[in-house]
N, C-alpha and C. Protein backbone atom coordinates (compact mmCIF):
# COMPACT_ATOMS: atom_id res chain seq x y z
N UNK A 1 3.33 -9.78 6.72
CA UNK A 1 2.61 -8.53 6.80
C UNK A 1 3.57 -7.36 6.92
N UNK A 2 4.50 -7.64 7.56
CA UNK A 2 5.08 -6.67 7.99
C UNK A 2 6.48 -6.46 6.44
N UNK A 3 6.78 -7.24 5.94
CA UNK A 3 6.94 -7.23 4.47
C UNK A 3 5.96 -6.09 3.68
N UNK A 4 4.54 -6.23 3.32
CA UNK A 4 4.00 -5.51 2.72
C UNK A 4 3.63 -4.03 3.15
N UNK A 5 4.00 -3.81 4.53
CA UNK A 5 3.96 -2.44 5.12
C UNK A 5 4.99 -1.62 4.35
N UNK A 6 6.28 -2.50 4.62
CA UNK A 6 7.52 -1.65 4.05
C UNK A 6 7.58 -1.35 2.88
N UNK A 7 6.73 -2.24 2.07
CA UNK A 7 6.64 -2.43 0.33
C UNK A 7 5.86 -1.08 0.50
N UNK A 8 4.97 -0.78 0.83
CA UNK A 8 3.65 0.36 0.36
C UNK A 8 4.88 1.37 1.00
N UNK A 9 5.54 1.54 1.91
CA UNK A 9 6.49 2.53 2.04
C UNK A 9 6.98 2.93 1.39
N UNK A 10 7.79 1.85 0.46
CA UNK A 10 9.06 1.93 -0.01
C UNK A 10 8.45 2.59 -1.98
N UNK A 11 7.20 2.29 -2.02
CA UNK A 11 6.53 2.28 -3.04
C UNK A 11 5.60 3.58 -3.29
N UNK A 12 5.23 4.22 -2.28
CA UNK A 12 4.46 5.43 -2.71
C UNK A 12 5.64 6.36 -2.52
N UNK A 13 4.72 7.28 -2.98
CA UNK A 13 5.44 8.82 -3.18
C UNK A 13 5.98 9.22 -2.39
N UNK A 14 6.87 9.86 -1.93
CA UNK A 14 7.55 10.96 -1.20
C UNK A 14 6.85 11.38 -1.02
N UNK A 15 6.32 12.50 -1.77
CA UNK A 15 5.62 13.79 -1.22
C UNK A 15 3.96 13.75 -0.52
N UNK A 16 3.62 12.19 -1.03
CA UNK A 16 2.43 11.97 -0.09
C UNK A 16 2.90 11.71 1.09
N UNK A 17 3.53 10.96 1.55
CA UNK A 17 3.76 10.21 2.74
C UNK A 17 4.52 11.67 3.60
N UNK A 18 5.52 12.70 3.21
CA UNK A 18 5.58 14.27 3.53
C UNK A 18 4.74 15.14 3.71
N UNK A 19 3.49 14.73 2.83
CA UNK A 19 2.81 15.80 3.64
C UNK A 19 1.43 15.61 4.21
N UNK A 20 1.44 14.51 4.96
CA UNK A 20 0.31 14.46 5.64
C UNK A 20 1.16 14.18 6.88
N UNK A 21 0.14 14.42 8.21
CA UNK A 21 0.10 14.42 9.36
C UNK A 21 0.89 12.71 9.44
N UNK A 22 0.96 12.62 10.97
CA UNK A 22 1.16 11.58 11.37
C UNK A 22 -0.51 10.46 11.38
N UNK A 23 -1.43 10.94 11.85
CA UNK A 23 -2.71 10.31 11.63
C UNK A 23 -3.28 9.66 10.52
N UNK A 24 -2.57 11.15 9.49
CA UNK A 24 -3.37 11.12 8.00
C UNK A 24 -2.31 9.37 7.01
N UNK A 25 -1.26 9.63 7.88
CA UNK A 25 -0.40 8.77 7.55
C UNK A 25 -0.82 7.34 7.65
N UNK A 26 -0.45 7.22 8.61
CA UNK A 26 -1.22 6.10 9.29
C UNK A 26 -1.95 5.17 8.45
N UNK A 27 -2.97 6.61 8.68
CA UNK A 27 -4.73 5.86 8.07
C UNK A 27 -4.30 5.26 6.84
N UNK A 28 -3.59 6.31 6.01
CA UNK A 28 -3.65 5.87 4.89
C UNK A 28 -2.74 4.83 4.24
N UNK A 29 -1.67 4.21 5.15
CA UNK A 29 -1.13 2.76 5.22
C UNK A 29 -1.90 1.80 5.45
N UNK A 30 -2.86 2.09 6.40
CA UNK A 30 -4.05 1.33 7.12
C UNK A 30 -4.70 1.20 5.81
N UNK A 31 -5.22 1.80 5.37
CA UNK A 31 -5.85 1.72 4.22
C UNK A 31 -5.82 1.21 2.61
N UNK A 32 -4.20 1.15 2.46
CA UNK A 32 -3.57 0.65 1.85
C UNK A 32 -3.18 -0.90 2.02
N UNK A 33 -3.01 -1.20 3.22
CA UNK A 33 -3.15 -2.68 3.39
C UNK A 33 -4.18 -3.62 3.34
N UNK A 34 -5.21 -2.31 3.85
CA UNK A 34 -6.77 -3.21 3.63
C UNK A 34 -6.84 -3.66 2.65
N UNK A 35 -6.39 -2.91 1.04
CA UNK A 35 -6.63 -3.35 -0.01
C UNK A 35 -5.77 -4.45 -0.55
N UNK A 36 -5.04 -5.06 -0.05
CA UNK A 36 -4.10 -5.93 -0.48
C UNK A 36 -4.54 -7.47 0.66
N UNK A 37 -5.16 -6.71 2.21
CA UNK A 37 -5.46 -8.23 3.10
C UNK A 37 -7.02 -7.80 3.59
N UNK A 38 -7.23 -9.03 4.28
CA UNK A 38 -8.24 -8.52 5.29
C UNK A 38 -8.29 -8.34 6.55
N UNK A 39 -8.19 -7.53 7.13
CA UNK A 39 -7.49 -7.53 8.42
C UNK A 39 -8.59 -7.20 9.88
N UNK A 40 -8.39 -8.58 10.64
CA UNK A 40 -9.25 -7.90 12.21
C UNK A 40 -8.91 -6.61 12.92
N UNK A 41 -10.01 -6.50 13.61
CA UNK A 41 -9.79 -5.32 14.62
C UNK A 41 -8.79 -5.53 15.04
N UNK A 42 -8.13 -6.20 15.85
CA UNK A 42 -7.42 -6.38 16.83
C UNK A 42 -5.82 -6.36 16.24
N UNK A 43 -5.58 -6.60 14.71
CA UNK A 43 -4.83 -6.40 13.91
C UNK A 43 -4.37 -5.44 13.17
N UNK A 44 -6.15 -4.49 13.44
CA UNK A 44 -5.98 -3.12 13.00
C UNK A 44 -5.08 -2.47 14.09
N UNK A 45 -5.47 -2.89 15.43
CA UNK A 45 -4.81 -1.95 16.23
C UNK A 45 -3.12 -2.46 16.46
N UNK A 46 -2.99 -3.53 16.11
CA UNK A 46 -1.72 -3.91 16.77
C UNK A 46 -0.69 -3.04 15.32
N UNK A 47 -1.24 -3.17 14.11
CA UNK A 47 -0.31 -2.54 13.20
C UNK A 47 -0.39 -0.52 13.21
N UNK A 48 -1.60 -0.10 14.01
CA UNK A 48 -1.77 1.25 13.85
C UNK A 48 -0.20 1.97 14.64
N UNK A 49 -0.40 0.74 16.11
CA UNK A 49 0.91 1.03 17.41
C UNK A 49 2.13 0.82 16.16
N UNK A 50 1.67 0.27 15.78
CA UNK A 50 3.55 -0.52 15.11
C UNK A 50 4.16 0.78 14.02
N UNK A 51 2.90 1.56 13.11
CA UNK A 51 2.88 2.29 12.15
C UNK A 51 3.33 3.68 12.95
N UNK A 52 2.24 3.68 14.32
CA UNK A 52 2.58 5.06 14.92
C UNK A 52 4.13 5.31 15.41
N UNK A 53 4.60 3.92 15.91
CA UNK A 53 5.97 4.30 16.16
C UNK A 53 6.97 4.07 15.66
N UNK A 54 6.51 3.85 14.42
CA UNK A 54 7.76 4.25 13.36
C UNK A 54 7.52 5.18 12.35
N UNK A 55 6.83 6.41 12.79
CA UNK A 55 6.60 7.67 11.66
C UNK A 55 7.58 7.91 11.05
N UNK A 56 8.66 8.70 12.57
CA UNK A 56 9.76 9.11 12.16
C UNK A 56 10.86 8.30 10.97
N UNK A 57 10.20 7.01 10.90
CA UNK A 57 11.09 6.00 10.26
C UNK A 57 10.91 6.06 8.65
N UNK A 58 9.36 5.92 8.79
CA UNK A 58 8.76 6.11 7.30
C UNK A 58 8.98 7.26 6.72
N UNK A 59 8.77 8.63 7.59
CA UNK A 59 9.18 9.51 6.96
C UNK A 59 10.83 9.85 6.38
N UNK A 60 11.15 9.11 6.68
CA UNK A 60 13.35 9.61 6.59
C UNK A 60 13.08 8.60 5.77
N UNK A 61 12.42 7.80 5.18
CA UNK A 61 12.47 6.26 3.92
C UNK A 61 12.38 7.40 3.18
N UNK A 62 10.90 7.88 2.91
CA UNK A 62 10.52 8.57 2.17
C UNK A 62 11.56 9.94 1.42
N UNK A 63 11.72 10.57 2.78
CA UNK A 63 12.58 11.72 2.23
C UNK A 63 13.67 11.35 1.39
N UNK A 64 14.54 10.12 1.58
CA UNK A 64 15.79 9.63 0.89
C UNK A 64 15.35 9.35 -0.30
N UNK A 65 14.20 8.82 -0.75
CA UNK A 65 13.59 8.46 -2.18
C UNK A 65 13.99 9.33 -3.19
């Protein structure tokens, strides 16, 4: 799982993943994985913590793109 997080990172745009919020971010990784797994609540939340604290991370991927 944590493979296909970095993939949708490493794979969308710069300038999406720049210019949304930290929330808008998120969601929309969240959302992006939905479409690839199916994922429990409890999975939702454990990857939201994991996503929230690595913004700063995703975003500096992104910017280097």
């Amino acid at each position: 799982m944590l493979r296909q997080i970095w993939s949708l990172v490493e794979d969308a745009q710069a300038t999406m993943i720049l210019n949304q919020d930290d929330p808008s971010l998120v969601e929309w990784l969240l959302n992006q994985l939905r479409e690839q797994r199916s994922l429990a609540n409890e999975e939702v939340e454990i990857i939201s913590h994991y996503l929230r604290a690595r913004t700063p991370l995703i975003r500096e991927i992104a910017a280097t793109h």
